[in-house]
C-alpha atoms as a PDB file:
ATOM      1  CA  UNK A   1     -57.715-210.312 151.162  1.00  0.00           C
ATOM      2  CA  UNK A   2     -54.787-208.522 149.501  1.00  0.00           C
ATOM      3  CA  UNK A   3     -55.158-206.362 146.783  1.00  0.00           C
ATOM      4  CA  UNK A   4     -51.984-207.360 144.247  1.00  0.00           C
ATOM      5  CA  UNK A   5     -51.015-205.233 141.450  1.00  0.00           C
ATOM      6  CA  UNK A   6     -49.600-207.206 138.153  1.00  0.00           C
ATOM      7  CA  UNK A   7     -47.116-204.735 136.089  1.00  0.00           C
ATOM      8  CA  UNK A   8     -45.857-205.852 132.382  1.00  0.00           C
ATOM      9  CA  UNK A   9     -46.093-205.074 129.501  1.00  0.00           C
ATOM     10  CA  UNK A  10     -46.118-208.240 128.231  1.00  0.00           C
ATOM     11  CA  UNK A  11     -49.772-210.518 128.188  1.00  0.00           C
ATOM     12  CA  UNK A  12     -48.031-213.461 129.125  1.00  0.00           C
ATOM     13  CA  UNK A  13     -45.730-212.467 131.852  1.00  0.00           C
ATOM     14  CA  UNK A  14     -49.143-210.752 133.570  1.00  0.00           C
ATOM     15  CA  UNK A  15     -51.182-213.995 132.428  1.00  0.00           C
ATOM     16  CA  UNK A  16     -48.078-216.141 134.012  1.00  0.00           C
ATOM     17  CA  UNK A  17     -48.381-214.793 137.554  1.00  0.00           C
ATOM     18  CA  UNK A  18     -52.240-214.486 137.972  1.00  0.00           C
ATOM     19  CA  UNK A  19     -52.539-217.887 137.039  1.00  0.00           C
ATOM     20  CA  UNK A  20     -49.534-218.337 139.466  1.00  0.00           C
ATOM     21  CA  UNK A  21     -51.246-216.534 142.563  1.00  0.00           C
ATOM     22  CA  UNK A  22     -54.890-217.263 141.582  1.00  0.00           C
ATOM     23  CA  UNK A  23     -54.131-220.945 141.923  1.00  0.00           C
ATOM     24  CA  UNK A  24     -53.041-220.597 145.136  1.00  0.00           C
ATOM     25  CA  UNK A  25     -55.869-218.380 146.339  1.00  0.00           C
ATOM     26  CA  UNK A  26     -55.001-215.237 145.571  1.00  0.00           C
ATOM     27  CA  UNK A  27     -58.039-213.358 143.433  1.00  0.00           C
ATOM     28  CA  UNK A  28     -58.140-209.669 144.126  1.00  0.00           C
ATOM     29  CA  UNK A  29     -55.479-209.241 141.660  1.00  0.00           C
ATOM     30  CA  UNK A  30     -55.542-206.454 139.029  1.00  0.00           C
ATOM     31  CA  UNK A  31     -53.276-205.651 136.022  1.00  0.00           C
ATOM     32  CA  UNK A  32     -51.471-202.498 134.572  1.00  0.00           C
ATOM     33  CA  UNK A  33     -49.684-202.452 130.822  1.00  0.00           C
ATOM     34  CA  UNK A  34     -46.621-200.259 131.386  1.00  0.00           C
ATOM     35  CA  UNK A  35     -45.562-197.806 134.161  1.00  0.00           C
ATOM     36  CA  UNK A  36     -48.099-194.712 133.781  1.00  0.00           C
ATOM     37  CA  UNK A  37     -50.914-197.206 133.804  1.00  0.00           C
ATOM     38  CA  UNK A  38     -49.044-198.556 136.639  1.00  0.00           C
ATOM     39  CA  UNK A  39     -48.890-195.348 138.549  1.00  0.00           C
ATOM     40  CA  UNK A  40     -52.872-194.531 137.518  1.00  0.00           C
ATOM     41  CA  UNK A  41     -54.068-197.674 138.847  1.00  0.00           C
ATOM     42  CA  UNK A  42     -52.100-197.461 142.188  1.00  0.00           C
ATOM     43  CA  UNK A  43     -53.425-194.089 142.703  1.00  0.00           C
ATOM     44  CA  UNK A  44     -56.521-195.646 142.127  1.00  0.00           C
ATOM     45  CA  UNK A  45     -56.556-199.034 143.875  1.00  0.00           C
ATOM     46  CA  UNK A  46     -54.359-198.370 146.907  1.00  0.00           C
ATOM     47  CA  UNK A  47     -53.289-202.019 146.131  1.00  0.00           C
ATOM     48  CA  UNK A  48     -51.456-204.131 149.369  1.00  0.00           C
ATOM     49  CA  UNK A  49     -48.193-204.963 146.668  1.00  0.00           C
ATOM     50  CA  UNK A  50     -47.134-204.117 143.283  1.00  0.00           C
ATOM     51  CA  UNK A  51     -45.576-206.656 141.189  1.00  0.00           C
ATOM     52  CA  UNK A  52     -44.091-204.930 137.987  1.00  0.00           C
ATOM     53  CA  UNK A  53     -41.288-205.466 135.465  1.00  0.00           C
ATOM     54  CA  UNK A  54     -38.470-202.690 134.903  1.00  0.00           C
ATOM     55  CA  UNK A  55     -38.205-202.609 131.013  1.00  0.00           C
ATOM     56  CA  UNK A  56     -41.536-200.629 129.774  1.00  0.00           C
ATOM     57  CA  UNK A  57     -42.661-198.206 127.246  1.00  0.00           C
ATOM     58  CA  UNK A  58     -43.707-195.346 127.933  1.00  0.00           C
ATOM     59  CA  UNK A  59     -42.553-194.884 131.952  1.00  0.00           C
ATOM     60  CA  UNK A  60     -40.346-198.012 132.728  1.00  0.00           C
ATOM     61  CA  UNK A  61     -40.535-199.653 136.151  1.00  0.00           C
ATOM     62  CA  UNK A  62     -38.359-198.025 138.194  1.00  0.00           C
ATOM     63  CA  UNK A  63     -39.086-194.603 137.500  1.00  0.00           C
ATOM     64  CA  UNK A  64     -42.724-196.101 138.273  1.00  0.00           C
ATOM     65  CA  UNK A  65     -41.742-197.396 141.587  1.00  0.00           C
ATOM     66  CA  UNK A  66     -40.297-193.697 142.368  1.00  0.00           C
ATOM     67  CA  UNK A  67     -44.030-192.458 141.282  1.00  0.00           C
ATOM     68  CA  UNK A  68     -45.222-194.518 143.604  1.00  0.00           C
ATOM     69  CA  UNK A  69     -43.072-194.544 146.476  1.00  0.00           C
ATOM     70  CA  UNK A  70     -43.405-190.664 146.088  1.00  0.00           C
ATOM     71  CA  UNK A  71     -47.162-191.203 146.772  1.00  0.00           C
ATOM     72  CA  UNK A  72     -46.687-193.777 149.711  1.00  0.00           C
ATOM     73  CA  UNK A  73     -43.373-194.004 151.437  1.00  0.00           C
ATOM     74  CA  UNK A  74     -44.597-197.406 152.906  1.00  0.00           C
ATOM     75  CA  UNK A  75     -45.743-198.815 149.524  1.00  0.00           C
ATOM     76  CA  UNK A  76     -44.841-202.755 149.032  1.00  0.00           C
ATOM     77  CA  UNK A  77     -43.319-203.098 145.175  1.00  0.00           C
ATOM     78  CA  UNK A  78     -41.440-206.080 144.123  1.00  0.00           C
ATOM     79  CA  UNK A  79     -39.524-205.334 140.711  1.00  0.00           C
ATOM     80  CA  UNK A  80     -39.071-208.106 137.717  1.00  0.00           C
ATOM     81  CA  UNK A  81     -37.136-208.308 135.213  1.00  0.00           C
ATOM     82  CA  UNK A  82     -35.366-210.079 132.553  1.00  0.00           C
ATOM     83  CA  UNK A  83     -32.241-208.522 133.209  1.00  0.00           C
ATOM     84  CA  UNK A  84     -30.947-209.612 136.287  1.00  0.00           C
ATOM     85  CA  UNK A  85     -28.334-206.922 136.143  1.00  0.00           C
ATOM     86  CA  UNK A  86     -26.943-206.187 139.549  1.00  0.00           C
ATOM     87  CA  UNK A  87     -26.710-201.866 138.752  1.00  0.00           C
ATOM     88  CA  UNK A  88     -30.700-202.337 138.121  1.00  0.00           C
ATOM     89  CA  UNK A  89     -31.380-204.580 141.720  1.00  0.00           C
ATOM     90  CA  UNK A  90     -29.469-202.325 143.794  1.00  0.00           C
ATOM     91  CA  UNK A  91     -31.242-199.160 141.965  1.00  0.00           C
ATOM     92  CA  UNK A  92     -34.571-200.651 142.559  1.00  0.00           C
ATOM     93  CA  UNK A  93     -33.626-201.546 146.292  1.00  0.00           C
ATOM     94  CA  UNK A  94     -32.227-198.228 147.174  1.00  0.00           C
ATOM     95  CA  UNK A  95     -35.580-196.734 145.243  1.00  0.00           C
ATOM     96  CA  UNK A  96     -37.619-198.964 147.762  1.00  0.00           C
ATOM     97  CA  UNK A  97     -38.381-201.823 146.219  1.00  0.00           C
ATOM     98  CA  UNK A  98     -38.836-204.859 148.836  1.00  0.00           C
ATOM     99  CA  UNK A  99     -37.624-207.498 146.706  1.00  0.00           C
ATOM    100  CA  UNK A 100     -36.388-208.354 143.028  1.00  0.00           C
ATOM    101  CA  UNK A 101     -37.328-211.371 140.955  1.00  0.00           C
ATOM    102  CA  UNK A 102     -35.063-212.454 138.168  1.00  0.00           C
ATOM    103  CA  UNK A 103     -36.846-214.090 134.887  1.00  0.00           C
ATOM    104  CA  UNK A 104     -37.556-216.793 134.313  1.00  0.00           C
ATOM    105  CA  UNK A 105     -38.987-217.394 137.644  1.00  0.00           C
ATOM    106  CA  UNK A 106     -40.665-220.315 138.965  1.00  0.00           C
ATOM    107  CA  UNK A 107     -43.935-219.945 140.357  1.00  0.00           C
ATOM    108  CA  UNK A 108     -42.764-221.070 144.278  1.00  0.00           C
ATOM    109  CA  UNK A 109     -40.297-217.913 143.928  1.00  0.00           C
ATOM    110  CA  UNK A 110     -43.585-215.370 143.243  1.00  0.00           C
ATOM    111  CA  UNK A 111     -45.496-217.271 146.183  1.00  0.00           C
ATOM    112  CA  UNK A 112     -42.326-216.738 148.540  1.00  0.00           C
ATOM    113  CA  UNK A 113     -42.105-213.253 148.037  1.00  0.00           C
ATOM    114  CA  UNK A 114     -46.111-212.681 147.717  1.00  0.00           C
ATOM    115  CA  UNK A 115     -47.130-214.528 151.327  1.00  0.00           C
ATOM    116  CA  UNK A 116     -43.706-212.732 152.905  1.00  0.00           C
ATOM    117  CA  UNK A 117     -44.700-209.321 152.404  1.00  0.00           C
ATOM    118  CA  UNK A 118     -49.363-209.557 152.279  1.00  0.00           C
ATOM    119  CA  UNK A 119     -49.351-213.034 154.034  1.00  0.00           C
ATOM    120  CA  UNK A 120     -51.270-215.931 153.128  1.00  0.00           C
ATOM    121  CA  UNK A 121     -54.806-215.508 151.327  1.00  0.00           C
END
């Protein structure tokens, strides 16, 4: 069962995609509130992907995904955001993220990009 990482600081965004991935069978899924929780709870979980947002307080998402790569080269983080901006998805490609998800999303884009990179439940 993959281990799945949910980064936002927003409740409902988090809320959004468990529901999302818990529906479809998903359920070792864990949260974080903003990129040094982020960064804590990777260290601690060793989770199989990372699901976070770019615009945080207190350590945003991509200079949590650099954290994080900097701890494992080979780690799986898909970046969100709100801001589809295309200097933030090539930044958070070339920093190692394997995919970026524009808001508002609909839930068949998070399954996509979930069962392409851990596989099916």
């Amino acid at each position: 069962m993959a281990k799945i990482l949910l980064v936002d600081d927003a409740a409902f965004m988090r809320k959004v995609v468990r529901d999302t991935l818990s529906k479809n069978g998903y359920t070792d899924l864990y949260e974080a509130v903003d990129g040094v929780d982020a960064v804590e709870k990777y260290t601690e979980l060793s989770p199989d992907l990372v699901i976070m947002d770019i615009t945080m307080p207190n350590m945003d998402g991509l200079e949590a995904l650099k954290a994080i790569r900097a701890k494992n080269g080979s780690a799986n983080v898909v970046m969100c955001s709100a801001m589809g901006q295309e200097a933030m998805v090539i930044e958070a490609i070339q920093s190692g993220a394997k995919d970026f998800i524009v808001k508002p999303f609909k839930p068949e884009r998070i399954l996509k990009t979930v069962t392409s990179i851990v596989g099916n439940p």
